[in-house]
Protein backbone atom coordinates (compact mmCIF):
# COMPACT_ATOMS: atom_id res chain seq x y z
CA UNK A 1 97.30 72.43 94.16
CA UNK A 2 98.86 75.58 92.16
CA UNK A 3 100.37 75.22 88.98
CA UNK A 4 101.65 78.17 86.53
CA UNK A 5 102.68 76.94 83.25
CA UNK A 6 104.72 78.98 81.20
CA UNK A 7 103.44 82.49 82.27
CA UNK A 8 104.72 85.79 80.35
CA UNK A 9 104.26 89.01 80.75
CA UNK A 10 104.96 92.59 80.19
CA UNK A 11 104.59 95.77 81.39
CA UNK A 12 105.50 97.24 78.18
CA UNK A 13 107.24 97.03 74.70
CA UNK A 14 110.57 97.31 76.74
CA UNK A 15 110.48 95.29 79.70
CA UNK A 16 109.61 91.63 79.93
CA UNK A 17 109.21 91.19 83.86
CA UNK A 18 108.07 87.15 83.54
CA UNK A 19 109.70 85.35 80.77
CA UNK A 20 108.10 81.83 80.55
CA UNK A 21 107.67 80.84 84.64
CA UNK A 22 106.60 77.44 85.30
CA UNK A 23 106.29 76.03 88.89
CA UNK A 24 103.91 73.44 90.91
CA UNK A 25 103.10 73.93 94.67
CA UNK A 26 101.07 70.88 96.54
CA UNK A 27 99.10 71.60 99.07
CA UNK A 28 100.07 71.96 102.10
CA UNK A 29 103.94 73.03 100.88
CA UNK A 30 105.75 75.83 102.62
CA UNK A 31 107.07 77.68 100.32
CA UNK A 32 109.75 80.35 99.95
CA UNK A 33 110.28 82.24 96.65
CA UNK A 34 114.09 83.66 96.61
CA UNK A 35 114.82 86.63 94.84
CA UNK A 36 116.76 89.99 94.78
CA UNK A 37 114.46 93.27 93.88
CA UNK A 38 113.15 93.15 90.40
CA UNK A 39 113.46 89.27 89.69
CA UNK A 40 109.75 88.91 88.93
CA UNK A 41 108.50 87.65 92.62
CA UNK A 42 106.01 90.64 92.84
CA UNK A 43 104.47 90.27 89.80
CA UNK A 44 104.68 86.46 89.33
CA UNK A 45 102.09 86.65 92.69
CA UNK A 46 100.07 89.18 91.16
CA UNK A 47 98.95 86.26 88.68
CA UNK A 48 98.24 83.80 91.08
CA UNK A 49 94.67 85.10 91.23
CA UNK A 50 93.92 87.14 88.66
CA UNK A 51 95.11 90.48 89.50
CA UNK A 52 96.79 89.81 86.42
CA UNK A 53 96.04 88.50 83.57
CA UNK A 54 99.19 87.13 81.61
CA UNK A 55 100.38 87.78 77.87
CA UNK A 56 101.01 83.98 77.53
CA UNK A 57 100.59 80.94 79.85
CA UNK A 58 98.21 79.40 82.18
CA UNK A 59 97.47 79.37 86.08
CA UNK A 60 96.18 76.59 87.76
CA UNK A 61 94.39 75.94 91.06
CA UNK A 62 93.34 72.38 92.03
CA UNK A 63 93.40 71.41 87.86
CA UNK A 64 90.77 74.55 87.36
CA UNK A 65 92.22 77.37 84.94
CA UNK A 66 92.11 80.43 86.37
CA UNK A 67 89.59 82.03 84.16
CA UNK A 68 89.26 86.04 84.35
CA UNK A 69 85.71 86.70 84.51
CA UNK A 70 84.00 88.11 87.41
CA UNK A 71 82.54 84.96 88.85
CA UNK A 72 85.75 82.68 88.34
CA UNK A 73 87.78 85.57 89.71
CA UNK A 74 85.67 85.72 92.57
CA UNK A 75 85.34 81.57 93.08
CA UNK A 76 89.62 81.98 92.79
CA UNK A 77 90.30 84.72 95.20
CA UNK A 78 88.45 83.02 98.15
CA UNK A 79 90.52 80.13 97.37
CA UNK A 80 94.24 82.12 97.25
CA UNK A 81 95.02 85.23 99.47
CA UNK A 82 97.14 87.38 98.88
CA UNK A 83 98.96 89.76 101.39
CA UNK A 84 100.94 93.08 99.47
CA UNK A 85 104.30 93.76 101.11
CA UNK A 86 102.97 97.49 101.84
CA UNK A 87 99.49 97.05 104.02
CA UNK A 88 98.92 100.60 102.99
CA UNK A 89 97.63 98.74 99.17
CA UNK A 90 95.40 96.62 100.75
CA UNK A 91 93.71 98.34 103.83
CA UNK A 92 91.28 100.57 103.27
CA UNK A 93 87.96 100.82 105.38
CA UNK A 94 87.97 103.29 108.12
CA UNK A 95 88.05 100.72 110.78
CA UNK A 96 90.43 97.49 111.05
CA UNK A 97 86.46 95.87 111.91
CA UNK A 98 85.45 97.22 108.63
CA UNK A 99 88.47 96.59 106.89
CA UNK A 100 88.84 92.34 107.61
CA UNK A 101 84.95 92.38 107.08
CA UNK A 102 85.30 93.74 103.44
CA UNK A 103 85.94 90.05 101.76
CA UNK A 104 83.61 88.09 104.06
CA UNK A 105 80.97 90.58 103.07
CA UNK A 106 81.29 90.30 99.25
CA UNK A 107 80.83 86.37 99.85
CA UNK A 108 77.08 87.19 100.72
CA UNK A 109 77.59 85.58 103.77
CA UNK A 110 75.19 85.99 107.28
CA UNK A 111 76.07 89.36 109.82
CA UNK A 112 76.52 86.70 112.01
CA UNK A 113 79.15 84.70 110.10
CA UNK A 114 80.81 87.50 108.59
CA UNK A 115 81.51 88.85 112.76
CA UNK A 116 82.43 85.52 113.46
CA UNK A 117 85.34 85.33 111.03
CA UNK A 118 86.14 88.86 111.87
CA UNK A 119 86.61 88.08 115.75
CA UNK A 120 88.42 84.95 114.81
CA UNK A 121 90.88 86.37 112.33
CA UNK A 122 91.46 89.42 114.50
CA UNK A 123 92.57 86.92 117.64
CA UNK A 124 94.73 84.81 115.57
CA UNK A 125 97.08 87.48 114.39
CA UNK A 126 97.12 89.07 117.84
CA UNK A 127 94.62 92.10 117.12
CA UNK A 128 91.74 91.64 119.25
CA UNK A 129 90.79 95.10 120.76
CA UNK A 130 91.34 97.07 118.11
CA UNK A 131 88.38 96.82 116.26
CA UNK A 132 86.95 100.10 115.94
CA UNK A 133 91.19 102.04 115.74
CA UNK A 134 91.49 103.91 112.17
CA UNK A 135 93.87 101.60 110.50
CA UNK A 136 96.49 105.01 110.11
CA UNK A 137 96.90 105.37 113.75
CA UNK A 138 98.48 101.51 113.33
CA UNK A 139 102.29 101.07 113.35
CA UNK A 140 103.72 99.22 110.24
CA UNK A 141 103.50 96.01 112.27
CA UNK A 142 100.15 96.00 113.11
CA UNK A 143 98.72 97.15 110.03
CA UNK A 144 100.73 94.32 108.41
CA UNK A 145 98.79 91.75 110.57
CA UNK A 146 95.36 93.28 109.71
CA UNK A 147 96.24 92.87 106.04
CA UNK A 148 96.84 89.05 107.40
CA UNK A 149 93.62 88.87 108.82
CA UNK A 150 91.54 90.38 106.16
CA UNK A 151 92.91 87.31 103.78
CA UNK A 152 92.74 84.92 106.51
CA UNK A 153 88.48 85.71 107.16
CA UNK A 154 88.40 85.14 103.67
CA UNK A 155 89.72 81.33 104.52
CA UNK A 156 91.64 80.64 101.74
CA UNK A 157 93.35 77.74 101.10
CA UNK A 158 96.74 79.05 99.82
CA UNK A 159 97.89 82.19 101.64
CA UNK A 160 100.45 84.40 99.16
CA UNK A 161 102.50 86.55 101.16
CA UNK A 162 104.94 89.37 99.49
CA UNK A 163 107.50 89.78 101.33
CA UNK A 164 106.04 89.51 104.96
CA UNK A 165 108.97 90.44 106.55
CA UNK A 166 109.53 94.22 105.63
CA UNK A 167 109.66 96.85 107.79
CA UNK A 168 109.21 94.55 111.04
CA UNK A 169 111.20 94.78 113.69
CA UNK A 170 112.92 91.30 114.59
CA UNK A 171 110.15 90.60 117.39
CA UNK A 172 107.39 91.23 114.34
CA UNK A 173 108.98 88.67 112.35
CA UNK A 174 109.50 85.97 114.90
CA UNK A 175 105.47 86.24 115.37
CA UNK A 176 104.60 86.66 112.24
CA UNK A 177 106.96 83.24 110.97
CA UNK A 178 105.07 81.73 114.36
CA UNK A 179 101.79 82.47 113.00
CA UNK A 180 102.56 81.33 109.29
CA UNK A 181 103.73 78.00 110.81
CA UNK A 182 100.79 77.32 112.95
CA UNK A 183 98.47 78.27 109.49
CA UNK A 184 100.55 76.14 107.61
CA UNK A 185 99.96 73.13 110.24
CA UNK A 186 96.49 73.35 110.22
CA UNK A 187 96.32 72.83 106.02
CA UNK A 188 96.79 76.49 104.56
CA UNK A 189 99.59 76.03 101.67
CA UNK A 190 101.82 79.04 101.80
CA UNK A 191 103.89 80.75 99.65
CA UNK A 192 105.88 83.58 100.18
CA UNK A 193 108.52 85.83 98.51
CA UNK A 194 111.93 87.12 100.09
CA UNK A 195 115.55 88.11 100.27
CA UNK A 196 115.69 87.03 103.55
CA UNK A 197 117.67 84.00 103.83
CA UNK A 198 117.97 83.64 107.36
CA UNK A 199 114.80 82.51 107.73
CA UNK A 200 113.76 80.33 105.38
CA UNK A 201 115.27 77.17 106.19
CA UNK A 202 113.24 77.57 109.54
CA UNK A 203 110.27 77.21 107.97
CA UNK A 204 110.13 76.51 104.31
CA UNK A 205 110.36 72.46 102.85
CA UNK A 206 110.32 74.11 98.84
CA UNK A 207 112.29 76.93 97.61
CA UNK A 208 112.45 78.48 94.02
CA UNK A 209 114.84 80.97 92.77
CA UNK A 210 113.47 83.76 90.14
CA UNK A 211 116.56 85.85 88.14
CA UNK A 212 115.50 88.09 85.90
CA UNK A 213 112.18 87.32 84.96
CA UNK A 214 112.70 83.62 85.14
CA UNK A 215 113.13 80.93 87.66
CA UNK A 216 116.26 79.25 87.69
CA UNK A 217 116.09 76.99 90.69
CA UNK A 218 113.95 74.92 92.76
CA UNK A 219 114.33 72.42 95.28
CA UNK A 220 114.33 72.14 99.07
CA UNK A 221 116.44 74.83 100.90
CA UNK A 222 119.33 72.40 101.57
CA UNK A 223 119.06 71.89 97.79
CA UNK A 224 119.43 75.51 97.05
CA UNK A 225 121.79 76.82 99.63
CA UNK A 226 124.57 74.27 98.75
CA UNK A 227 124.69 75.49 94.78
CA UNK A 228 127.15 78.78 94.71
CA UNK A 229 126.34 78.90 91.40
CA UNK A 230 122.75 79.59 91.56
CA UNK A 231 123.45 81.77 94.60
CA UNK A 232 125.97 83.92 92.86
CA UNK A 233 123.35 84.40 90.07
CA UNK A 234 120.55 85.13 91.96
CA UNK A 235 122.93 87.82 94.24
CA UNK A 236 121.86 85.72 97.73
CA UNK A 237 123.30 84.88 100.60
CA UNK A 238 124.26 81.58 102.25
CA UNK A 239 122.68 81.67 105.74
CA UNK A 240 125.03 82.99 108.55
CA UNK A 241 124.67 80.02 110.42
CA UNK A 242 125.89 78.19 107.79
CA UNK A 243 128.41 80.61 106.68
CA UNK A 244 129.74 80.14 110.64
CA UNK A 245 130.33 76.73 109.55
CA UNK A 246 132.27 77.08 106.24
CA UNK A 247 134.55 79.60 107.99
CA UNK A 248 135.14 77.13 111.24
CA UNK A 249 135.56 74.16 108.74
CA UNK A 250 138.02 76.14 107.00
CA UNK A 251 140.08 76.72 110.09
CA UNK A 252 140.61 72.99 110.06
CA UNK A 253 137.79 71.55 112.41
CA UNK A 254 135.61 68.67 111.67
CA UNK A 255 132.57 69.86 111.98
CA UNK A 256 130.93 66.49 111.13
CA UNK A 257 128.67 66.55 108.04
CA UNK A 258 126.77 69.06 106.16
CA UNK A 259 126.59 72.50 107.11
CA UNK A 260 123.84 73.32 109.36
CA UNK A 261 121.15 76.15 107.69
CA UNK A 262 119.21 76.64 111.23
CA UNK A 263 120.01 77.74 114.38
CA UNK A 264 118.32 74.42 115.72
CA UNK A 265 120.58 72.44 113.66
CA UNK A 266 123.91 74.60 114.86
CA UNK A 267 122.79 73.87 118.55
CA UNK A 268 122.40 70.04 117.70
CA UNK A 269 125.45 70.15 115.67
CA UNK A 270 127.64 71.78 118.50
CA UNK A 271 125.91 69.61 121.42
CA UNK A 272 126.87 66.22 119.21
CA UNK A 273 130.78 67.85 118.50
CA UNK A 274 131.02 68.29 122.71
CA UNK A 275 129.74 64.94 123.49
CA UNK A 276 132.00 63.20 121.18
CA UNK A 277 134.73 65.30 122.81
């Protein structure tokens, strides 16, 4: 469904932030993009539809190149979404009405249809009532799932989300992974970009690694977590509920097969070690 074939770019004569990225996502994939600060996630999702326009290389959506004039750009960006990891780039209008309206408006679609998709985007992130607030008066949370909405009245098919997670407190992100899920199960691919590892084996079926400018890694997160290598390299963690597991392995426990990555798995895991007990 997305493809980007060898896609380079600079920002200037002296830094090189994507050096040659390839990757495939199929629709309806989960996907997790793993990276420390400054590996390229940022601006690799910048090209996804056409807020940049690479030095080399090719982006594809459903076999269509990504083409950078005004109507393709427009045809492209009402098929992917993407959500900045700081709301305060991406809302704008005086009123979080106004603001998720913006898109649906520039689509030339009815009044009617255009308040439809408001309402319904506003109740699905859990911001019905607050309509006619002043997006400032917002907390970080809040404005975060406004920027959600305004993509999702745009009904994309692929949702891009830059790192989602920041600056929520750990209620924010339970909801907010909640809310990607239930997108995700009703046919929106997703893709999003974090150091978080905790999470992702909770939700993601695809991960790829970026280092440096270039991706060194992809597979399912079982795949990835179980390389030191391309952890070490990348400067990421091992989830903590699998870390639990090395350490109580190491004490000289079976703990009966591969390492669990979820907490779901660590419960299961635990409940089967008891019963055999």
């Amino acid at each position: 469904m997305l493809e980007v074939q060898n896609i380079k770019y600079s920002y200037n004569n002296d830094y090189q932030a994507l050096k040659g990225v390839s990757l495939k996502i199929e629709k309806g994939d989960m996907v997790a993009l793993l990276g420390k600060n400054g590996a390229g996630k940022s601006t690799l999702f910048l090209h996804l539809n056409g807020i940049y326009q690479p030095d080399e290389g090719k982006v594809f959506i459903d076999g269509e190149e990504l083409k950078y004039d005004k109507k393709s750009l427009l045809k492209f960006r009402q098929k992917v979404g993407i959500v900045f990891q700081n709301p305060d780039d991406q809302i704008f209008a005086p009123t979080v009405e106004e603001d998720v309206a913006f898109g649906p408006l520039n689509l030339g679609l009815s009044m009617e249809e255009v308040q439809n998709r408001v309402e319904d985007a506003l109740e699905r992130v859990g911001m019905t009532g607050y309509e006619k607030t002043a997006p400032h008066h917002l907390s970080g949370g809040q404005k975060k799932r406004v920027a959600i909405a305004g993509i999702l009245a745009m009904k994309p098919e692929i949702m891009v989300l830059d790192e989602p997670t920041a600056g929520l407190d750990p209620n924010g992100v339970t909801n907010l992974v909640k809310l990607l899920k239930e997108l995700n199960a009703e046919g929106i691919t997703i893709l999003i970009s974090t150091h978080e590892v905790n999470l992702v084996p909770d939700y993601a079926n695809k991960a790829f690694v970026m280092v440096d400018g270039n991706l060194i890694a992809e597979g399912t997160p079982r795949d990835i977590f179980s390389q030191p290598d391309i952890l070490k390299q990348a400067n990421l963690e091992i989830p903590i509920v699998t870390e639990l597991f090395q350490q109580i392995k190491a004490e000289g426990l079976d703990i009966g097969g591969e390492y669990p990555l979820t907490i779901e798995e660590a419960k299961q895991r635990f409940l089967t070690l008891l019963n055999k007990n």
